[in-house]
N, C-alpha and C. Protein backbone atom coordinates (compact mmCIF):
# COMPACT_ATOMS: atom_id res chain seq x y z
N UNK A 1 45.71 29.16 -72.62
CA UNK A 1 45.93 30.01 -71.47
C UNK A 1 44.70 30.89 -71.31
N UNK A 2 44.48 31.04 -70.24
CA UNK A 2 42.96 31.53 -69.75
C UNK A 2 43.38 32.66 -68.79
N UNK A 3 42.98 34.08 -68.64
CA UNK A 3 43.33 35.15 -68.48
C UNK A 3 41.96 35.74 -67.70
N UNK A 4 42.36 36.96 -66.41
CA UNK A 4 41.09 37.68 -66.29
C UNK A 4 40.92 39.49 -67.01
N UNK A 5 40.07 39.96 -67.47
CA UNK A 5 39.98 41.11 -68.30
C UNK A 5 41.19 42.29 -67.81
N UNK A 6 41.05 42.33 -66.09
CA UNK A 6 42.32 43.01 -65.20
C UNK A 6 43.93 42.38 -66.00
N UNK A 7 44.03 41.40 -65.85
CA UNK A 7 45.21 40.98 -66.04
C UNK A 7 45.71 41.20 -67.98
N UNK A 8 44.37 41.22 -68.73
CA UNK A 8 44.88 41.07 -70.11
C UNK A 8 44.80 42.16 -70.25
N UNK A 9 44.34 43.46 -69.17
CA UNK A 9 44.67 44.95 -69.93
C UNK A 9 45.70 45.35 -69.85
N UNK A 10 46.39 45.03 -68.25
CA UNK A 10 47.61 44.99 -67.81
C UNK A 10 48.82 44.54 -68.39
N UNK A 11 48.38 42.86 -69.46
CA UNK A 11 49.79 42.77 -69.10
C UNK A 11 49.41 42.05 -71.14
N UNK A 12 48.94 43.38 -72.01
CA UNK A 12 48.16 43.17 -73.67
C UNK A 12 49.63 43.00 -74.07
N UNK A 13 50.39 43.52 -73.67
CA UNK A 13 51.69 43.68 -74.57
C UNK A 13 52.31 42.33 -74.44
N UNK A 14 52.42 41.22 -73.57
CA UNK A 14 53.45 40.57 -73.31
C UNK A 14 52.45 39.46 -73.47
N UNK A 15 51.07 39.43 -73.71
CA UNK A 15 50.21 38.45 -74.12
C UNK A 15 50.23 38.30 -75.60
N UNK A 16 50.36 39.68 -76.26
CA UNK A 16 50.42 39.88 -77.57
C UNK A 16 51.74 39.19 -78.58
N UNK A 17 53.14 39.42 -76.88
CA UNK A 17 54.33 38.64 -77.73
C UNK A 17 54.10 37.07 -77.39
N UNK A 18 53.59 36.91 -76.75
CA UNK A 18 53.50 35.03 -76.53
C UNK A 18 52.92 34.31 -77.38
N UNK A 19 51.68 35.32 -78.08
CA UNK A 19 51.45 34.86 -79.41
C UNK A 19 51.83 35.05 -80.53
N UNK A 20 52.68 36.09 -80.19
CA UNK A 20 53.67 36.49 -81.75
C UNK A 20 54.86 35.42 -81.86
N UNK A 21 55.40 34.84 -80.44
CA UNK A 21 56.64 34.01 -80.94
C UNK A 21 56.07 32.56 -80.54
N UNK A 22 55.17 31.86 -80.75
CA UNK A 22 54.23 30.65 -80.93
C UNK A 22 54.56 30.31 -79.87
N UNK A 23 54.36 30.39 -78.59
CA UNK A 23 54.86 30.21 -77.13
C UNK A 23 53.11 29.85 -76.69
N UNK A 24 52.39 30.48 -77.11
CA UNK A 24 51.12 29.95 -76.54
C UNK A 24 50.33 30.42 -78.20
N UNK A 25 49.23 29.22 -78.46
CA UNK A 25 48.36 29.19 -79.78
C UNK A 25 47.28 29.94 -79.48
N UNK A 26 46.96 30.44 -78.26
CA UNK A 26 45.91 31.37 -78.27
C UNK A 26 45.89 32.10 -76.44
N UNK A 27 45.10 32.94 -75.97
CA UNK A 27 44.83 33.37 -74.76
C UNK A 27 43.44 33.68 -74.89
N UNK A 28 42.78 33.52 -73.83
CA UNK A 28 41.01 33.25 -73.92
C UNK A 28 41.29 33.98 -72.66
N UNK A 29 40.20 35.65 -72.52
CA UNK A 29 39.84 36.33 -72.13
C UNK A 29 38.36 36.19 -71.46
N UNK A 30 38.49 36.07 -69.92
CA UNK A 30 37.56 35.72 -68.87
C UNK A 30 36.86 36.85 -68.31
N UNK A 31 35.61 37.13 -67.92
CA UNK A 31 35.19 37.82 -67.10
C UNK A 31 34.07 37.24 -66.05
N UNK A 32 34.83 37.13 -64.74
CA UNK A 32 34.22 36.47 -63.65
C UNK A 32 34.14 34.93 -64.00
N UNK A 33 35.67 34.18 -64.67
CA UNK A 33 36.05 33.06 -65.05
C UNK A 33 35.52 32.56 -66.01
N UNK A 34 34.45 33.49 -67.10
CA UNK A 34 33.72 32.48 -67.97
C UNK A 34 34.20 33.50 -69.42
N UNK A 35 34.59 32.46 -70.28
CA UNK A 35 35.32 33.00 -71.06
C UNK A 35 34.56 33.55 -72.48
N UNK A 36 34.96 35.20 -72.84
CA UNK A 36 34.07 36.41 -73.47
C UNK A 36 35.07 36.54 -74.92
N UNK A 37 36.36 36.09 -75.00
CA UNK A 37 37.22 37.20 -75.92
C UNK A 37 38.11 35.95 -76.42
N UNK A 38 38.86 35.47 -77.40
CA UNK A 38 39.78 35.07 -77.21
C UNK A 38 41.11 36.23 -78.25
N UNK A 39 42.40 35.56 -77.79
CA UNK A 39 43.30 36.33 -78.64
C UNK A 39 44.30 35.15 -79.37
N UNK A 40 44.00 35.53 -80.69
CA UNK A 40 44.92 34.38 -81.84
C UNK A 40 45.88 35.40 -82.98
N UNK A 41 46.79 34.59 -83.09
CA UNK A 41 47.55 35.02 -84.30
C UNK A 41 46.55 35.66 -85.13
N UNK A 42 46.70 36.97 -85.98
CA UNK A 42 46.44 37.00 -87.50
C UNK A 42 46.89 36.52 -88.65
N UNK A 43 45.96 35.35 -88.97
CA UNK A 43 46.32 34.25 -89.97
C UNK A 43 47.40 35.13 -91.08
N UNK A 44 47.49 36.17 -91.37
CA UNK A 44 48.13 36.78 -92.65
C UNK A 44 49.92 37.46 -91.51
N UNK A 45 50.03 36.90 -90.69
CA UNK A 45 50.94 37.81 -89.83
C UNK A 45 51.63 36.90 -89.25
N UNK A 46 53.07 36.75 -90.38
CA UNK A 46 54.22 35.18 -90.31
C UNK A 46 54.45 35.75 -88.49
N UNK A 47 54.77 34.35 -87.89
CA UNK A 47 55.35 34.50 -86.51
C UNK A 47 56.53 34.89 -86.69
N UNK A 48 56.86 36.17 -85.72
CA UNK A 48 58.00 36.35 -86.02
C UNK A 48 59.78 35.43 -85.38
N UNK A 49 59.93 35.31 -86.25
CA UNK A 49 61.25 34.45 -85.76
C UNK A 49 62.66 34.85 -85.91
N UNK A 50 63.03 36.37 -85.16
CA UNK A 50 64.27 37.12 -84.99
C UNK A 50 65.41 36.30 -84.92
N UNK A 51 65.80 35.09 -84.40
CA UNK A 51 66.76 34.19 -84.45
C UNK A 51 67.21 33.65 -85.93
N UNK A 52 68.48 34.19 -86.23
CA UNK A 52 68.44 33.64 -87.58
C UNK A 52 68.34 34.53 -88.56
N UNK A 53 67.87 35.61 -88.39
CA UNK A 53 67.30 36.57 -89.37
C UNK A 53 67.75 37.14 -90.89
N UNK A 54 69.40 36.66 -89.75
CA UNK A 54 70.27 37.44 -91.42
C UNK A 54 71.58 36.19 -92.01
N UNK A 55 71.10 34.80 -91.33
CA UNK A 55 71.01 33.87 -91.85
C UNK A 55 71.34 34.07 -93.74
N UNK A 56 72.73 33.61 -93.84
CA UNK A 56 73.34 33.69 -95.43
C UNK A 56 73.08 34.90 -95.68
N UNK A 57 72.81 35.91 -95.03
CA UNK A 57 72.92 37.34 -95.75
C UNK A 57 74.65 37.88 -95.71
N UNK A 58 75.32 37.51 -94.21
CA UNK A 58 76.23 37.58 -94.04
C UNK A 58 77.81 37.00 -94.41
N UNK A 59 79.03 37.67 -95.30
CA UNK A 59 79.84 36.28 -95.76
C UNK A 59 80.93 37.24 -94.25
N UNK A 60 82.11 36.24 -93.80
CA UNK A 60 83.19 36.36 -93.31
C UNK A 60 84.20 36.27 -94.20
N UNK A 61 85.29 36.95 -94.05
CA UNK A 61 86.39 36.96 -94.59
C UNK A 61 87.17 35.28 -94.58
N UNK A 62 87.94 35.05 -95.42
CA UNK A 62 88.65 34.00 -95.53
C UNK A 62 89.37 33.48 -94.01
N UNK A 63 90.50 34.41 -93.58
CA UNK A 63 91.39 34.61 -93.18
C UNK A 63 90.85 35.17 -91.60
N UNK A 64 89.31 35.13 -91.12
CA UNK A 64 88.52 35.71 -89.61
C UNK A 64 89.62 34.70 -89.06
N UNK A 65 90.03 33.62 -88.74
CA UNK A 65 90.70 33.48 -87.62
C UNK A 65 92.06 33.05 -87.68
N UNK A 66 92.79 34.00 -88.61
CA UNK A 66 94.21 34.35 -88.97
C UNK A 66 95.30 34.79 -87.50
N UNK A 67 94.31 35.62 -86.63
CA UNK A 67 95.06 35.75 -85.60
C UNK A 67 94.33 35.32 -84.35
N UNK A 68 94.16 34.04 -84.37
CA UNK A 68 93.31 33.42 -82.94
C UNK A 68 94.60 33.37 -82.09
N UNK A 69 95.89 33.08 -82.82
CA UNK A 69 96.47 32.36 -81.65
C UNK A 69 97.37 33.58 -81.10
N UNK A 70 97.78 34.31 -81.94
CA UNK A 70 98.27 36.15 -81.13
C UNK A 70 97.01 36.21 -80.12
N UNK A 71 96.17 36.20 -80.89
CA UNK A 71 94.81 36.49 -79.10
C UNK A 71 94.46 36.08 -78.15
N UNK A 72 94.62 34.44 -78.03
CA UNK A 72 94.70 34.05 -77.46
C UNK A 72 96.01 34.11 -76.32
N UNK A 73 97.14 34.49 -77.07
CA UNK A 73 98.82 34.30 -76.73
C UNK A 73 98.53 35.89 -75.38
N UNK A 74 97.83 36.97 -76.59
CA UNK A 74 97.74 38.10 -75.57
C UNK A 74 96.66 38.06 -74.11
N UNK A 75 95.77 37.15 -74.32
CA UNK A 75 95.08 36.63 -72.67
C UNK A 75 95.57 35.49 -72.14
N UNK A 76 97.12 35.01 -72.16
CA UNK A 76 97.46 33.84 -71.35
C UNK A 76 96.73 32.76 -72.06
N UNK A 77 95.87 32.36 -72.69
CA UNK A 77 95.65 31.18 -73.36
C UNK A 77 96.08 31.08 -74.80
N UNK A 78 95.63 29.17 -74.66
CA UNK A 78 96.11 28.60 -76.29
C UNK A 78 94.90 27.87 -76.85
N UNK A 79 95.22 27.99 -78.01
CA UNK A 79 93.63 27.70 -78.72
C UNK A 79 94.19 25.79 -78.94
């Protein structure tokens, strides 16, 4: 992705997350279309991947859907 200096001052933050969540491998910084800057991951700086996060950190109770069908019974549906 190829960018002009106006647009990557404007819009550093949301260029900065496109390369934080591997959506684009780099942005190359133009002035008067010929390209001066680029912007890459910092090799030491895991992508972050919020989905998942607490992944097996979490247990549920045995018995979480002990009362599906009272809840369901109390909004007119059946499971």
């Amino acid at each position: 992705m190829q960018v002009n200096i106006l647009e990557a001052k404007t819009n550093l933050s949301n260029l900065v997350k496109l390369i934080e969540t591997g959506k684009e491998d780099m942005v190359v910084i133009a002035r008067y279309g010929k390209p001066v800057a680029k912007l890459v991951t910092y090799n030491d700086a895991p992508v972050s991947k919020r989905i998942g996060v607490a992944k097996g950190k979490l247990k549920s109770p045995e018995d979480l859907d002990k009362y599906n069908d009272e809840i369901a019974a109390m909004f007119g549906g059946t499971l």
